[in-house]
C-alpha atoms as a PDB file:
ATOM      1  CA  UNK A   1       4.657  16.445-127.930  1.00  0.00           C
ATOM      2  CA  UNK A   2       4.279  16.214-124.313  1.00  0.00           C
ATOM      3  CA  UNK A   3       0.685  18.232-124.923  1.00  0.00           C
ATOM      4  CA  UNK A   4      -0.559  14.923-126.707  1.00  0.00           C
ATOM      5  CA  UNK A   5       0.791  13.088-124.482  1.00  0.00           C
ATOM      6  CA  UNK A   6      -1.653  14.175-121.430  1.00  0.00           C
ATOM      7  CA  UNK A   7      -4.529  14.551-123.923  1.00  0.00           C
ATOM      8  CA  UNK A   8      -4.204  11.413-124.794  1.00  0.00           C
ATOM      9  CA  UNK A   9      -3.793   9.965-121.632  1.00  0.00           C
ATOM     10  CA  UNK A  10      -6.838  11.822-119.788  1.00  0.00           C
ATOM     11  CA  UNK A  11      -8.810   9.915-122.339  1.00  0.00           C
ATOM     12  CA  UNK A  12      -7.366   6.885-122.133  1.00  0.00           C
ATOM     13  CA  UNK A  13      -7.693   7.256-118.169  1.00  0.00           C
ATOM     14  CA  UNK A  14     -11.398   8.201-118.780  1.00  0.00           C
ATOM     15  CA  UNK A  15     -12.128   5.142-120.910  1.00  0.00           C
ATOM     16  CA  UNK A  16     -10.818   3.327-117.848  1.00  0.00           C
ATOM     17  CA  UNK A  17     -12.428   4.820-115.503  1.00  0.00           C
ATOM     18  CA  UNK A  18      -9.463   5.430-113.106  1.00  0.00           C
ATOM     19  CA  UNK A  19     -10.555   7.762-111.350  1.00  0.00           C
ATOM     20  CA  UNK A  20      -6.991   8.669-109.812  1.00  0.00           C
ATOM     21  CA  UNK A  21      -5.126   9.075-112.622  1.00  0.00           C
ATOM     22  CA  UNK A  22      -8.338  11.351-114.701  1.00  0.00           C
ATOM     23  CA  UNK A  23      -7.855  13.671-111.674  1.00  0.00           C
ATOM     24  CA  UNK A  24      -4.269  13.405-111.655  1.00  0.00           C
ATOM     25  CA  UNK A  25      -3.973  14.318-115.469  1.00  0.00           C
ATOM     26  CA  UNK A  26      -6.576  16.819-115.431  1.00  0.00           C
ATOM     27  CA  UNK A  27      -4.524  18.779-112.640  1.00  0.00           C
ATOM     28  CA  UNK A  28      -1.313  18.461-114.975  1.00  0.00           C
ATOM     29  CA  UNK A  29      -3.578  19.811-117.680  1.00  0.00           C
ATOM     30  CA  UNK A  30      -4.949  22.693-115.683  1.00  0.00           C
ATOM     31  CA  UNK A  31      -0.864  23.984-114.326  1.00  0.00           C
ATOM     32  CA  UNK A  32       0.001  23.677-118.101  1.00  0.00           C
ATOM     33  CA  UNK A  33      -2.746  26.287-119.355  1.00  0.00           C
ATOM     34  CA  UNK A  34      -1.615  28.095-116.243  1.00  0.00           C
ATOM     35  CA  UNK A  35       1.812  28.070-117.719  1.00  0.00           C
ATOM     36  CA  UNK A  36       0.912  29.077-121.189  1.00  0.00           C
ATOM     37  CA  UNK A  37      -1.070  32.110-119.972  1.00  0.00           C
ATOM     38  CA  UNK A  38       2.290  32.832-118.252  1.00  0.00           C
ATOM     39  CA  UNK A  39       4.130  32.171-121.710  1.00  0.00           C
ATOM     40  CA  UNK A  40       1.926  34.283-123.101  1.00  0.00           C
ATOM     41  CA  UNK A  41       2.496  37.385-120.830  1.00  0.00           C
ATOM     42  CA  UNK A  42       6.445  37.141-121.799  1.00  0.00           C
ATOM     43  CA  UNK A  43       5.864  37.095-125.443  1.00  0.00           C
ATOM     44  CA  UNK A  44       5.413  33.168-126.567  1.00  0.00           C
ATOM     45  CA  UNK A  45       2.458  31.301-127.507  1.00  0.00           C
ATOM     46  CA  UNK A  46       3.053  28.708-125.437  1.00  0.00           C
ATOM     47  CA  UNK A  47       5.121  27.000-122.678  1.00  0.00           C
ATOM     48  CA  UNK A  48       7.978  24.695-124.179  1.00  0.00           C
ATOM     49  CA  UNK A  49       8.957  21.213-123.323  1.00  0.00           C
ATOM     50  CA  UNK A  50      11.508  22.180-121.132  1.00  0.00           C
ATOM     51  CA  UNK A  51       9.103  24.308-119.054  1.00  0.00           C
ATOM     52  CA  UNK A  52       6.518  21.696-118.962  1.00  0.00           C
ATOM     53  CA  UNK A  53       8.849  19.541-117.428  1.00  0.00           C
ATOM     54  CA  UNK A  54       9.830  21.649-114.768  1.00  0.00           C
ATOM     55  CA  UNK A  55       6.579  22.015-114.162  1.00  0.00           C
ATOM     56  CA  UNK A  56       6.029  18.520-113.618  1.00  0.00           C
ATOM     57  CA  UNK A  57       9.551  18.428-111.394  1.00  0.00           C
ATOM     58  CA  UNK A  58       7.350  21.015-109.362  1.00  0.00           C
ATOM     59  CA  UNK A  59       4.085  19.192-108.653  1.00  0.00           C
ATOM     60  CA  UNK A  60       6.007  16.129-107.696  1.00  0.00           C
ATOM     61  CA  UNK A  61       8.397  18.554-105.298  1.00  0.00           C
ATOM     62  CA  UNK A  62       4.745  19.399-104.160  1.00  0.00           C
ATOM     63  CA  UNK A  63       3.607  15.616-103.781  1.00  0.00           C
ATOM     64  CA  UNK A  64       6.849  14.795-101.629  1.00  0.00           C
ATOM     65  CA  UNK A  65       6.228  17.945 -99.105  1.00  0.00           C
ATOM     66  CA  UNK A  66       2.736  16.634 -98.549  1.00  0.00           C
ATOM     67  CA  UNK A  67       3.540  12.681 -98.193  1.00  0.00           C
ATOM     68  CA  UNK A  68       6.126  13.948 -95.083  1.00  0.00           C
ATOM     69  CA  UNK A  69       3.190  16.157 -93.679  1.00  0.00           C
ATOM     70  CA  UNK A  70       0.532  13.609 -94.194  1.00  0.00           C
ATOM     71  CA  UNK A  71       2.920  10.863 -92.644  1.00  0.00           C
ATOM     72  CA  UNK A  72       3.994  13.491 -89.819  1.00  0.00           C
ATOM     73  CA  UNK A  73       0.561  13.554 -89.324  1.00  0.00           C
ATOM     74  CA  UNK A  74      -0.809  10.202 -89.603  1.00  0.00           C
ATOM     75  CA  UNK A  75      -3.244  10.708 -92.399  1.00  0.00           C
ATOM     76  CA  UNK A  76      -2.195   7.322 -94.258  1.00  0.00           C
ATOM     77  CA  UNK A  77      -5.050   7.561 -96.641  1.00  0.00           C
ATOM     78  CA  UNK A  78      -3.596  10.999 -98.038  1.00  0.00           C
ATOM     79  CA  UNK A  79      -0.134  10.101 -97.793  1.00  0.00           C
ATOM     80  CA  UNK A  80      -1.196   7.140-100.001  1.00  0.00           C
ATOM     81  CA  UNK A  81      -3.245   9.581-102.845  1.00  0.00           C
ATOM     82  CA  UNK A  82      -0.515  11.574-102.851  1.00  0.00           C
ATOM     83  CA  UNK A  83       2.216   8.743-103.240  1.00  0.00           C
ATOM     84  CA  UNK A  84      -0.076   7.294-106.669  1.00  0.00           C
ATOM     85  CA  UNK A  85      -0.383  11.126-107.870  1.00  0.00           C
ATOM     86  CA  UNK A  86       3.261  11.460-107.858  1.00  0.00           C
ATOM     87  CA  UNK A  87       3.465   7.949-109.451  1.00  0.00           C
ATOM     88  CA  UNK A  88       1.598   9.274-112.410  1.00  0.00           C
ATOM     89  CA  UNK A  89       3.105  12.424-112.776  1.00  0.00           C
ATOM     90  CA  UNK A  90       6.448  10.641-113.044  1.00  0.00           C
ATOM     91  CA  UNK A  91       5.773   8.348-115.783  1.00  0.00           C
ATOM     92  CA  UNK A  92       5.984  11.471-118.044  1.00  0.00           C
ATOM     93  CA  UNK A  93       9.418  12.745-116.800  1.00  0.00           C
ATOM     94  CA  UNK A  94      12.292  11.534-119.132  1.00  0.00           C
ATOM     95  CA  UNK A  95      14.686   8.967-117.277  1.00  0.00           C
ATOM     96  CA  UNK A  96      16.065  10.227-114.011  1.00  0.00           C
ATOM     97  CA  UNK A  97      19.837  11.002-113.899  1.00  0.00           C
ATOM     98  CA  UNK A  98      21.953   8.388-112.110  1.00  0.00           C
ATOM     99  CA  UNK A  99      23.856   9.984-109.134  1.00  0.00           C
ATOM    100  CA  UNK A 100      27.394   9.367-111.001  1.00  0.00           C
ATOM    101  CA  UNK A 101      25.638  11.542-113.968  1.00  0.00           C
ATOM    102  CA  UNK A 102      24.684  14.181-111.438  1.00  0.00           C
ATOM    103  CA  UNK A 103      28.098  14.010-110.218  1.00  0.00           C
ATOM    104  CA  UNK A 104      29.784  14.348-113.176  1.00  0.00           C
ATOM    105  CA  UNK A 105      27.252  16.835-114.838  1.00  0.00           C
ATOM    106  CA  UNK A 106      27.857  19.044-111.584  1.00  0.00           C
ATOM    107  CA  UNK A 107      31.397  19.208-112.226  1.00  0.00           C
ATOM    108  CA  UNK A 108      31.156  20.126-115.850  1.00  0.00           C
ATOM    109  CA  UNK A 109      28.353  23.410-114.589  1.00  0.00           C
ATOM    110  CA  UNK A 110      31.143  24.562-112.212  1.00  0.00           C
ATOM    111  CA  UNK A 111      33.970  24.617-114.679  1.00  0.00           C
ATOM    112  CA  UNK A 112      31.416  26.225-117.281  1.00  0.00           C
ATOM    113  CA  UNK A 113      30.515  28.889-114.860  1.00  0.00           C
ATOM    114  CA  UNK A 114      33.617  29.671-112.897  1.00  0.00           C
ATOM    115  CA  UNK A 115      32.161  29.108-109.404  1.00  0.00           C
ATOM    116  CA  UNK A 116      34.255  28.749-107.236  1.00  0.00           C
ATOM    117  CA  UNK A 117      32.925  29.155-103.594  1.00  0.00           C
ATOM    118  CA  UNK A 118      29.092  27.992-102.388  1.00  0.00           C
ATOM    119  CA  UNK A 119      28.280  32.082-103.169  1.00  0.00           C
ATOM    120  CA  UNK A 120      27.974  31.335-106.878  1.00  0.00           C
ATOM    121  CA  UNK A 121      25.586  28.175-106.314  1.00  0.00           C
ATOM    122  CA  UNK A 122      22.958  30.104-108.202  1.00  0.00           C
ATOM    123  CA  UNK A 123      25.158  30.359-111.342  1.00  0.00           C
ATOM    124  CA  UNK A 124      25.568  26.258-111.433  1.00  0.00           C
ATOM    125  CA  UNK A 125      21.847  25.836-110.327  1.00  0.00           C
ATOM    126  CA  UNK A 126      21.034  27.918-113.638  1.00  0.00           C
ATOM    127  CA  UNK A 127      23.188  26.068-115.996  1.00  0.00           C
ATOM    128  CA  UNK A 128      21.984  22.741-114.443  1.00  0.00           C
ATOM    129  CA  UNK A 129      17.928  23.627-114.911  1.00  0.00           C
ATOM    130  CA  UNK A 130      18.859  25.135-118.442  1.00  0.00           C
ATOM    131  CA  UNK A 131      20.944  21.789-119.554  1.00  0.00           C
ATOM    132  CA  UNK A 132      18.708  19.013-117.402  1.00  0.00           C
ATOM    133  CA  UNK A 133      15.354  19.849-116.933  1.00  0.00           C
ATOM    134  CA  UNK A 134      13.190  17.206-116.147  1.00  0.00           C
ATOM    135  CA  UNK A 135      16.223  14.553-116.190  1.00  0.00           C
ATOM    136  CA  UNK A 136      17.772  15.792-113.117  1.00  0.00           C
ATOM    137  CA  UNK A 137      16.991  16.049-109.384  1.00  0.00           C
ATOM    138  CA  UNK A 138      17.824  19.589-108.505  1.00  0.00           C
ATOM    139  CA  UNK A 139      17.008  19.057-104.728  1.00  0.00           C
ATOM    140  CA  UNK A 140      19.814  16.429-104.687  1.00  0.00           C
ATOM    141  CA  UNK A 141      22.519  18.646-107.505  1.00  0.00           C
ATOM    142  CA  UNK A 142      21.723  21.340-104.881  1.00  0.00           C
ATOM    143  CA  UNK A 143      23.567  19.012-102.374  1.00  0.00           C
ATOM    144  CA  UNK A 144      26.516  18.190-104.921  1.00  0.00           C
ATOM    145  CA  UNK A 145      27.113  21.649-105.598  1.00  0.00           C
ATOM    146  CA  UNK A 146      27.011  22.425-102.091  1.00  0.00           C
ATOM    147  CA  UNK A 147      29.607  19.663-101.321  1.00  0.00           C
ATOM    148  CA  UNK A 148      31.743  20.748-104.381  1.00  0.00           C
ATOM    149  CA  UNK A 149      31.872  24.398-103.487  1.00  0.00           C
ATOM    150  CA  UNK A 150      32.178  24.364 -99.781  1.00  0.00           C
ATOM    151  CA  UNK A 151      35.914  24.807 -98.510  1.00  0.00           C
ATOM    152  CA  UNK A 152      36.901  20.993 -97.453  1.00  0.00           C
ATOM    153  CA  UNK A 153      36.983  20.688 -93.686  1.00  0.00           C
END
């Protein structure tokens, strides 16, 4: 579904003639047939939804490390591309998990796995990218689990 979804868009984008968002789309295009070629080495035809939206997750991880260098910088004019790529590539993610939802959906991965101290935070980071991909910020979970685990002060 989410195939169609860019296919139709690049098009729609092309009849437009914004130029930003054909090259934006195109480079989601091109990491998904990266990622079924990768599918395809493990067994499967193709990547699934779930995958395809960590992929986005990763490209706009990759779009917020290069707005802080280009702003560390002072390269405005990239900051700026970077800033509408990441736009774009966020109006396909699902609706983003409020931070009570995070919260809550932390605390449910910890008593599901058992963790108990911040050495099984890779046990709750699994169950959270396996049960919320796409819908959840995993660089800010990462700091709720942290919080949760860590012996209080």
């Amino acid at each position: 579904m989410l195939r169609d979804k860019f296919t139709a868009a690049l098009k729609e984008a092309m009849l437009a003639k914004d130029q930003r968002r054909v090259g934006t789309v195109r480079l989601i295009i091109s990491a998904l047939k990266d990622k079924d070629i990768e599918a395809r080495g493990l067994g499967r035809e193709k990547a699934n939804d779930e995958e395809i939206l960590g992929l986005l997750q990763k490209m706009i991880k990759q779009r917020n490390d290069s707005i802080e260098a280009f702003d560390k910088a002072g390269r405005t004019e990239l900051a700026t591309q970077e800033r509408e790529e990441k736009a774009i590539i966020e109006a396909y993610l699902p609706a983003q998990m409020s931070a009570d939802d995070v919260r809550a959906a932390v605390s449910a991965a910890v008593a599901a796995t058992g963790a108990s101290s911040v050495k099984d935070m890779g046990k709750v980071m699994a169950e959270l990218k396996t049960k919320f991909a796409g819908k959840m910020d995993f660089s800010k979970a990462n700091a709720v689990v942290k919080e949760m685990l860590s012996p209080p002060a």
